[in-house]
Protein backbone atom coordinates (compact mmCIF):
# COMPACT_ATOMS: atom_id res chain seq x y z
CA UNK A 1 79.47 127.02 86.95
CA UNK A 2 77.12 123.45 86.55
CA UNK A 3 76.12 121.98 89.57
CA UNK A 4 76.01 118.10 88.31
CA UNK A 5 75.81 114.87 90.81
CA UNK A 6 78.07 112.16 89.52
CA UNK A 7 78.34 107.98 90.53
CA UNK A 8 81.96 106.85 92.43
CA UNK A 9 83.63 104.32 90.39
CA UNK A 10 85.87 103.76 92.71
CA UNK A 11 87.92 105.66 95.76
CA UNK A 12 90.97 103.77 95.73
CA UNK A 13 94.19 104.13 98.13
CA UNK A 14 97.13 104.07 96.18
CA UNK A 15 99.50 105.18 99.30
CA UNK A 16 99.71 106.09 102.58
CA UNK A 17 98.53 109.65 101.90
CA UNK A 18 97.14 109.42 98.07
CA UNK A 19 93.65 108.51 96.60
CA UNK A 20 92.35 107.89 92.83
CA UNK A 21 88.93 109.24 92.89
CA UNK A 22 86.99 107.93 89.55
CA UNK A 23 83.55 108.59 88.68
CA UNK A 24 81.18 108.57 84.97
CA UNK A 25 81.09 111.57 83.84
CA UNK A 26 79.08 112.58 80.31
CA UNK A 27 80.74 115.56 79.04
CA UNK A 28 83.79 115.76 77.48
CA UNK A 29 86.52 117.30 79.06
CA UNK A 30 90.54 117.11 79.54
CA UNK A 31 93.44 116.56 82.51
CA UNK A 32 93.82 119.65 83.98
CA UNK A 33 90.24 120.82 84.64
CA UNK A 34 88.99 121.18 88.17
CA UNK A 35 86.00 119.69 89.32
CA UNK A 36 84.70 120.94 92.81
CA UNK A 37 84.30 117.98 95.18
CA UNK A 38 81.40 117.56 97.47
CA UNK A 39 80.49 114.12 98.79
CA UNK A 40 76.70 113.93 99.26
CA UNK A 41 76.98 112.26 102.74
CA UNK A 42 78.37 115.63 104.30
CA UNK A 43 75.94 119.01 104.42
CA UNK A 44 79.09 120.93 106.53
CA UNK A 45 81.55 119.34 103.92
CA UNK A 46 83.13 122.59 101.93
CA UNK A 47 83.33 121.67 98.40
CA UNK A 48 87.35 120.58 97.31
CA UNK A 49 88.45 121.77 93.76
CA UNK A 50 90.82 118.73 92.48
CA UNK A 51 91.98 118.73 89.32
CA UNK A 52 91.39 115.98 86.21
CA UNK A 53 94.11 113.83 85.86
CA UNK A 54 92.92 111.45 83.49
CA UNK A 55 89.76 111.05 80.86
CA UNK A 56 89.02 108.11 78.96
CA UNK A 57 85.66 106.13 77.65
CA UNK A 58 83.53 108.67 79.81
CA UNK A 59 85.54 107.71 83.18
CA UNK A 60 87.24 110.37 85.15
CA UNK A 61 90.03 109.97 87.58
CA UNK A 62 91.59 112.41 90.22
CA UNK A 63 94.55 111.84 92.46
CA UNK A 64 94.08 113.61 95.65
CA UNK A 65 96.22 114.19 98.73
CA UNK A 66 94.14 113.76 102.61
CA UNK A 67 95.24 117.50 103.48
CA UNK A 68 92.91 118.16 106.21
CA UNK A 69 89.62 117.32 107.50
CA UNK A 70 87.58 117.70 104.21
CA UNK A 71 89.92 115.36 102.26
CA UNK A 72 90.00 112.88 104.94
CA UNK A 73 86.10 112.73 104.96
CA UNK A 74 86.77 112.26 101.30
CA UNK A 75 88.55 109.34 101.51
């Protein structure tokens, strides 16, 4: 597993529940891989694995759901 720190595009709400998480990322990969999630702000923050739903011109975007307390610090 590669341990890599990546810059938030954006952390948009897109519904009551729902977030697109987008970031750079330099590697090339496809929808359906799993990054594990760890905001930097956090040190008790578990890491979250949420899959890739979407890769284009080096920009990746996940759709997660606030399930608990790590998600919700996540959005």
């Amino acid at each position: 597993m590669k341990y890599k720190n990546a810059n938030i595009i954006n952390n948009l709400k897109v519904s009551d529940e729902f977030y697109e998480l987008s970031f750079y990322w330099d590697e090339d990969i496809k929808p359906g891989q799993f990054f594990m999630i760890k905001p930097a702000i956090c040190d008790i923050f578990l890491k979250r694995p949420i899959s890739v739903y979407n890769y284009k011109d080096g920009i990746v975007s996940m759709l997660y759901r606030i399930s608990g307390k790590g998600t919700a610090i996540l959005a």
